[in-house]
Each structure stands twice: as C-alpha cells, then as structure tokens.
C-alpha atoms as a PDB file:
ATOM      1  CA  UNK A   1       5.514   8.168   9.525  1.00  0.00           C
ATOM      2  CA  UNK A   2       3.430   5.206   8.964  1.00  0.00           C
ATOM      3  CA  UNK A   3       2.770   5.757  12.827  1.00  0.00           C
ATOM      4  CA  UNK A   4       1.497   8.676  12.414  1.00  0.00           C
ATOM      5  CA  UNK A   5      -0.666   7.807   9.455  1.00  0.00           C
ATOM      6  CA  UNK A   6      -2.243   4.954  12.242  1.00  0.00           C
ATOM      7  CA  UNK A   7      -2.680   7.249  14.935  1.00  0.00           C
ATOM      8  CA  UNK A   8      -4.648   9.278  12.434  1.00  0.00           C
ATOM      9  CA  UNK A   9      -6.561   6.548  10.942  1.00  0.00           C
ATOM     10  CA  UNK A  10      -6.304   2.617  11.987  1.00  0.00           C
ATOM     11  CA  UNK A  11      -8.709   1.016   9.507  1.00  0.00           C
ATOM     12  CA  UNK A  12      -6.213   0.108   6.831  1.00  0.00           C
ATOM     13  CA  UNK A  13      -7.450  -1.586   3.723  1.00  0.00           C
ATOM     14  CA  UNK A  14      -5.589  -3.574   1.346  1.00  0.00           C
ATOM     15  CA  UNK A  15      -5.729  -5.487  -2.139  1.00  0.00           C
ATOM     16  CA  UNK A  16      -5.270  -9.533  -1.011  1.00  0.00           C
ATOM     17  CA  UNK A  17      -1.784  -9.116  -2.382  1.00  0.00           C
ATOM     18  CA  UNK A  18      -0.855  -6.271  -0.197  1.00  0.00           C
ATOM     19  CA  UNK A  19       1.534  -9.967   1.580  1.00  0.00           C
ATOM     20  CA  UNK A  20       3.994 -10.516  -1.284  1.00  0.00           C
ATOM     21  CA  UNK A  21       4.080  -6.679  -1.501  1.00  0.00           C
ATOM     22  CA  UNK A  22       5.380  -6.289   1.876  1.00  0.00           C
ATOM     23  CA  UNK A  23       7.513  -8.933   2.107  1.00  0.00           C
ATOM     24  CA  UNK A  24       9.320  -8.075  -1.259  1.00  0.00           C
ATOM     25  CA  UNK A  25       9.652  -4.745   0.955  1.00  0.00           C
ATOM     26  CA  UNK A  26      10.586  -6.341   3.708  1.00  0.00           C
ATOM     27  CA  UNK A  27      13.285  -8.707   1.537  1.00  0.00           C
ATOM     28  CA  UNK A  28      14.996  -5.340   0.442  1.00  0.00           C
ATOM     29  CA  UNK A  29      15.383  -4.051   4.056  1.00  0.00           C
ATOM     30  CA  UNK A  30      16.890  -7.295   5.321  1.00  0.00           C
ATOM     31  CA  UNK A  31      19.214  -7.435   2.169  1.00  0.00           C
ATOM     32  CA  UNK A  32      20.145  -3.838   2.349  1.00  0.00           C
ATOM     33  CA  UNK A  33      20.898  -4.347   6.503  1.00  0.00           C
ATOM     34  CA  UNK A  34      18.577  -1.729   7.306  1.00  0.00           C
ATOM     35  CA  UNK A  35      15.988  -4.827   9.251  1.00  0.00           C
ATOM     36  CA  UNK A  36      16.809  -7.784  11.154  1.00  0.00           C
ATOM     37  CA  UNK A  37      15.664 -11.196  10.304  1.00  0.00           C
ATOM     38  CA  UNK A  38      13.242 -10.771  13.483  1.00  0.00           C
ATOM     39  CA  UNK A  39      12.558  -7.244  12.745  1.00  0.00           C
ATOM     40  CA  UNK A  40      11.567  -7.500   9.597  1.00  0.00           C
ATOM     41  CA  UNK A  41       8.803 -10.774  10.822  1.00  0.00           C
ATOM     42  CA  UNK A  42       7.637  -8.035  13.969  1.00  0.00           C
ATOM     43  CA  UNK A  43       6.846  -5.152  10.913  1.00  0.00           C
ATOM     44  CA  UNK A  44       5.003  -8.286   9.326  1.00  0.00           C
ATOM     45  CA  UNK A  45       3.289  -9.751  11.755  1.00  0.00           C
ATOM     46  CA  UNK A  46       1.834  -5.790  12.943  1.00  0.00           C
ATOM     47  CA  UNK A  47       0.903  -4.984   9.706  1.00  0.00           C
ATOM     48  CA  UNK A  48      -1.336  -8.368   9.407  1.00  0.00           C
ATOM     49  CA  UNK A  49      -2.586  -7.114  13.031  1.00  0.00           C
ATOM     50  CA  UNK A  50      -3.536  -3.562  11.082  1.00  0.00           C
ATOM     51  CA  UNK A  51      -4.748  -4.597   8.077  1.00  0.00           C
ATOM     52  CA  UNK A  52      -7.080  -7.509   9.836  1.00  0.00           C
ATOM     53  CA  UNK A  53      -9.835  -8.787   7.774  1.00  0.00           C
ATOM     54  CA  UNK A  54      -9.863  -5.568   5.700  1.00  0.00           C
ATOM     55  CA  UNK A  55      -8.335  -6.791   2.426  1.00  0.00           C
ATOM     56  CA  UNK A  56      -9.841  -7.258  -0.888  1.00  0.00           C
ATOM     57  CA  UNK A  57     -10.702  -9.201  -4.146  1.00  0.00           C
ATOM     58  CA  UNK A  58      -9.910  -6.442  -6.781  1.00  0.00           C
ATOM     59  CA  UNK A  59     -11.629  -6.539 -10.208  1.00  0.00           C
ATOM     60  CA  UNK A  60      -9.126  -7.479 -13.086  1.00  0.00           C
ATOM     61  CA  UNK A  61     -10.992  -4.895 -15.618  1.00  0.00           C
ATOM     62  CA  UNK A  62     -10.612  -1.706 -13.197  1.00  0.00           C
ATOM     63  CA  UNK A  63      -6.668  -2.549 -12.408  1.00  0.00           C
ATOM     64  CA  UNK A  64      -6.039  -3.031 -16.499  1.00  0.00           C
ATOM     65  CA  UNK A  65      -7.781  -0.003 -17.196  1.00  0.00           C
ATOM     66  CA  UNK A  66      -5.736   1.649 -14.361  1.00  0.00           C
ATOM     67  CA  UNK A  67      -2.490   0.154 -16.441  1.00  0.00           C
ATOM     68  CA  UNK A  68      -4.213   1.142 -19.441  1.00  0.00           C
ATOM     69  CA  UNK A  69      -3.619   4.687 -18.331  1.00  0.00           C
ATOM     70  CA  UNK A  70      -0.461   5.119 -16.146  1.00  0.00           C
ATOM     71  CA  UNK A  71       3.006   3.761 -16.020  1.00  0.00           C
ATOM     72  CA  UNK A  72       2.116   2.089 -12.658  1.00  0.00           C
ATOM     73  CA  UNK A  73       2.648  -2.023 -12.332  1.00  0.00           C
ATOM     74  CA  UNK A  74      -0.447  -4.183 -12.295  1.00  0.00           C
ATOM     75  CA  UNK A  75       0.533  -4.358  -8.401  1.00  0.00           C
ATOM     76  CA  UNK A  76       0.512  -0.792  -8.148  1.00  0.00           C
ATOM     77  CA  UNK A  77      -3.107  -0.421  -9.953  1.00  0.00           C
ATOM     78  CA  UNK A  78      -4.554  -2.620  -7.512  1.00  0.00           C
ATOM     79  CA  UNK A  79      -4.024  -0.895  -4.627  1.00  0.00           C
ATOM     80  CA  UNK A  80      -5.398   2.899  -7.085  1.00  0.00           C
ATOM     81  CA  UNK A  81      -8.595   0.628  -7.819  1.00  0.00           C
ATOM     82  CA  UNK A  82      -9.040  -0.713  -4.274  1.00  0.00           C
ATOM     83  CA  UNK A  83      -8.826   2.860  -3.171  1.00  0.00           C
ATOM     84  CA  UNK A  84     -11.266   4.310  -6.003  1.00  0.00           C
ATOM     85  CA  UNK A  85     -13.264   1.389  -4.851  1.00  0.00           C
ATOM     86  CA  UNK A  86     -13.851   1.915  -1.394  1.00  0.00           C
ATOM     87  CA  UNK A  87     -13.944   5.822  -2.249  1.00  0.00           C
ATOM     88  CA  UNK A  88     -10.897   6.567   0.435  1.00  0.00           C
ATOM     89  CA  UNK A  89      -7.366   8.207  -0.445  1.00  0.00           C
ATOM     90  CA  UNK A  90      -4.327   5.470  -1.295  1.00  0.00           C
ATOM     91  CA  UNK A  91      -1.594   6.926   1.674  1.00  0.00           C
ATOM     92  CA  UNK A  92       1.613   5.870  -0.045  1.00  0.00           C
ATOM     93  CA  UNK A  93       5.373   6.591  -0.641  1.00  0.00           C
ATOM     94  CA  UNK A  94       5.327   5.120  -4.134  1.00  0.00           C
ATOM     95  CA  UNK A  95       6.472   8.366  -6.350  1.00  0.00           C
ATOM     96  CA  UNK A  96       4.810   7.047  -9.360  1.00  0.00           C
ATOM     97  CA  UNK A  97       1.582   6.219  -7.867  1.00  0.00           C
ATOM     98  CA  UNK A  98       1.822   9.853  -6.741  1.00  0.00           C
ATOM     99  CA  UNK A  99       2.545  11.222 -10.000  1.00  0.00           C
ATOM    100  CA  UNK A 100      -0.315   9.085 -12.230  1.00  0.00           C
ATOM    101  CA  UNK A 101      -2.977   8.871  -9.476  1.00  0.00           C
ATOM    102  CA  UNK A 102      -2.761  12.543  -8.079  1.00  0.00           C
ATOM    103  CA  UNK A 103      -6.851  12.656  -7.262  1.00  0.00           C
ATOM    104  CA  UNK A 104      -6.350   9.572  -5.245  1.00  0.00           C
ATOM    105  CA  UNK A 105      -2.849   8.970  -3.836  1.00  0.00           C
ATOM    106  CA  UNK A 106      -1.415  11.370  -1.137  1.00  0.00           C
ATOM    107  CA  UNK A 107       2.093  10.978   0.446  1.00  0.00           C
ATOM    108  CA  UNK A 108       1.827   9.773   4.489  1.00  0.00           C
ATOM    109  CA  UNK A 109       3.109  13.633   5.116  1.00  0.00           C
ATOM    110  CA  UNK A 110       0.082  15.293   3.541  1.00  0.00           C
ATOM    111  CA  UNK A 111      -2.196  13.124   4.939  1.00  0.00           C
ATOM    112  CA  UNK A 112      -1.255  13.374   8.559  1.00  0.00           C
ATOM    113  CA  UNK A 113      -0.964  16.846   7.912  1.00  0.00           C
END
C-alpha cells in the first residue's frame, strides 16, 4: 500500500523523529520473522531516500495540546501537528490516530482511493 500512497504522492514529510519510529517498526518485523536483517536496513535506507530533507522541528506546545486532547502518544501527536502544520493529510495505519484525528488522518486505502 505504502507504494501506492508514493505513486500517488512522493513528497513525504516527517517529524525529525519519524527514525526511531521506524526502526522500533522495523525491530518488531525482524523479531516477529516477518523482515530480514537486510530487509528490514533496504525498507530503511528507501524510506530516508523518500523522506529526503523533508523532516521537521515540531513545536512542543502544539504536540502537548494534541496529547492534551486525544489518547495518542507524544510520538503520535507529532506527526497530527506536523500534518496540521504543513496543512496536508497524516496517511497512516495507526487506528488511534484515525480515531482522535479524523479531520486530519486518513488510512493509505482512502487516500489512494
């Protein structure tokens, strides 16, 4: 899917901690045996390729208020804030940024749709 969401649109933005994000991701496939070692470094390295120099300082009062309001992680609220930020729809998998950020967040399905 995440294919599909490129094809569609391939300027990605990201909050500067979009790394750890993915690799704790990443960590879970490996673990799991759903990704290879080398796999796992590939989906890396291509999504530092996507993301390029198109990832962002996020302000510490717009995430809390974003906590302030949800059930969402700190983590999570960066990514809603970078997204109200830059004024562009968060493309995401993550059920409960779904559910608290429906004017914002849209599933990869819906927005390839």
């Amino acid at each position: 899917m995440a294919e599909k969401v490129w094809e569609k649109d391939a300027e990605w933005a990201a909050p500067v901690l979009w790394r750890s994000e993915f690799r704790n991701v990443l960590a879970g496939y490996i673990r799991k045996g759903l990704l290879t070692r080398s796999a796992a470094l590939n989906a890396f390295r291509r999504a530092e390729e996507a993301v390029g120099g198109l990832e962002f300082p996020v302000d510490t009062e717009k995430v809390l208020d974003k906590v302030d309001t949800s059930t969402c992680s700190a983590c999570d609220c960066e990514f809603v804030a970078l997204s109200e930020n830059l004024a562009v729809p968060l493309v995401t998998s993550d059920s409960r940024i779904l559910q608290n950020f429906p004017q914002i967040a849209i599933t990869s399905a819906n927005f390839v749709a």
